[in-house]
Protein backbone atom coordinates (compact mmCIF):
# COMPACT_ATOMS: atom_id res chain seq x y z
CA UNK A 1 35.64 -62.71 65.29
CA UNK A 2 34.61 -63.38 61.51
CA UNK A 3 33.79 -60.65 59.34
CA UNK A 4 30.97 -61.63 56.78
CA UNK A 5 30.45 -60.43 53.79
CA UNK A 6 27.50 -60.64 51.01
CA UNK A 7 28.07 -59.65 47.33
CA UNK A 8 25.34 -57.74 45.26
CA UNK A 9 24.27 -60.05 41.89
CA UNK A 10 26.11 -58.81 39.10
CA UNK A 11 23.68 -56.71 36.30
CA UNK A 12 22.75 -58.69 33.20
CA UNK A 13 23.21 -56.72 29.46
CA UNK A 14 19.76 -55.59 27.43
CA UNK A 15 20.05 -59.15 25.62
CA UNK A 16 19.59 -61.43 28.42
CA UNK A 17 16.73 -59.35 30.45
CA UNK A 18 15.32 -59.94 26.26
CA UNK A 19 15.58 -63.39 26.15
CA UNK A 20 15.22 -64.15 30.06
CA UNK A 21 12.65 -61.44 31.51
CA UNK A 22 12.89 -63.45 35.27
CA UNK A 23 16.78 -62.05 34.61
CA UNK A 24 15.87 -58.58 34.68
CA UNK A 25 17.62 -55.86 35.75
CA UNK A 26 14.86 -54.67 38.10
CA UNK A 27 13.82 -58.26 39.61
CA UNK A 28 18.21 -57.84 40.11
CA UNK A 29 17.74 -54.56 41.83
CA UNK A 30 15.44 -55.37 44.35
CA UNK A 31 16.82 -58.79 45.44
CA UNK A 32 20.04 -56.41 45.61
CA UNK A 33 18.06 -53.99 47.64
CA UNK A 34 16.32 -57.14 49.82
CA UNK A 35 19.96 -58.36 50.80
CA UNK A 36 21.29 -54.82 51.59
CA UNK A 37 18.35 -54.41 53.82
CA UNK A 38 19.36 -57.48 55.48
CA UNK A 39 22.85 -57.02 55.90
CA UNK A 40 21.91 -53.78 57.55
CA UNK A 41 19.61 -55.45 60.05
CA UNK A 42 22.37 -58.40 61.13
CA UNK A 43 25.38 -56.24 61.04
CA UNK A 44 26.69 -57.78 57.89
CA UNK A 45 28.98 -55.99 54.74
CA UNK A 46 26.90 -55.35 51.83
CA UNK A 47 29.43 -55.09 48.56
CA UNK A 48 27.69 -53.66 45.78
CA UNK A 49 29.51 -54.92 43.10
CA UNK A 50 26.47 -54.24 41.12
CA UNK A 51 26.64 -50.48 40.73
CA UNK A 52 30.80 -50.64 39.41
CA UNK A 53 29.79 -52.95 36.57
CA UNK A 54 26.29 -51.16 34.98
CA UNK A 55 26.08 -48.81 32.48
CA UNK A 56 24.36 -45.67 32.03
CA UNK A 57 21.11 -47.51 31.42
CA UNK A 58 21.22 -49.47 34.49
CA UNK A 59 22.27 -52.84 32.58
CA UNK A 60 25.67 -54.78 32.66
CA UNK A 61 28.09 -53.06 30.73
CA UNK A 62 28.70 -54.56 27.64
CA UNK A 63 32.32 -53.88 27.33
CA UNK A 64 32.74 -56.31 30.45
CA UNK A 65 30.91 -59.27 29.29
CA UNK A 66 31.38 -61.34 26.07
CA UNK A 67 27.77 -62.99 26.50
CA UNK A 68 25.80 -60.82 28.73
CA UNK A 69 25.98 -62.65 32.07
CA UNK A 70 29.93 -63.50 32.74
CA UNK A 71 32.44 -61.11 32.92
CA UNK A 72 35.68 -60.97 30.45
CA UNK A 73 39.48 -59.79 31.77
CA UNK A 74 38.71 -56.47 32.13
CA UNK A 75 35.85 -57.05 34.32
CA UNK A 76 37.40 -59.22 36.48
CA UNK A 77 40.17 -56.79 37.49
CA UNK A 78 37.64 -53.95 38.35
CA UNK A 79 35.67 -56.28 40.31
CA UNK A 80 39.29 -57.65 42.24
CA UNK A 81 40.16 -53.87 42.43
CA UNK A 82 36.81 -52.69 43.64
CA UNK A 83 37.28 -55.89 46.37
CA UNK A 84 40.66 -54.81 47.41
CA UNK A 85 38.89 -51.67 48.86
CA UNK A 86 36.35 -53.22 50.80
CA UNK A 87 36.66 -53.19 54.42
């Protein structure tokens, strides 16, 4: 038996959802929301990766990213830690 999993999108900092409004945070949230609904229907692990890497404003935290979209270092190893966890 194979255990699948689907990852959350990562959140995006205030400066993209700026310059890219299809990048929003919300438009994020519900796809988020659309493929945790489906994972629940076909049995499949939803990691929410999403929720370790925002802020308290709901946006990527900007400590984490050096542009707004990709992660730096220190991003990566809470996302590996956070993924070590995951059953």
């Amino acid at each position: 038996d194979t255990k699948i999993y689907i990852q959350s999108i990562f959140p995006v900092s205030a400066n993209i959802e700026n310059e890219r409004p299809l990048l929003s945070n919300q438009n994020i949230d519900e796809f988020n929301h659309a493929l945790r609904g489906m994972c629940d229907e076909h049995g499949i692990c939803f990691v929410d990766v999403c929720s370790l890497l925002k802020d308290e404003h709901g946006r990527l935290d900007e400590s984490l990213s050096s542009d707004g979209i990709h992660l730096k270092f220190q991003g990566y190893g809470l996302w590996l830690d956070y993924l070590k966890n995951v059953k």
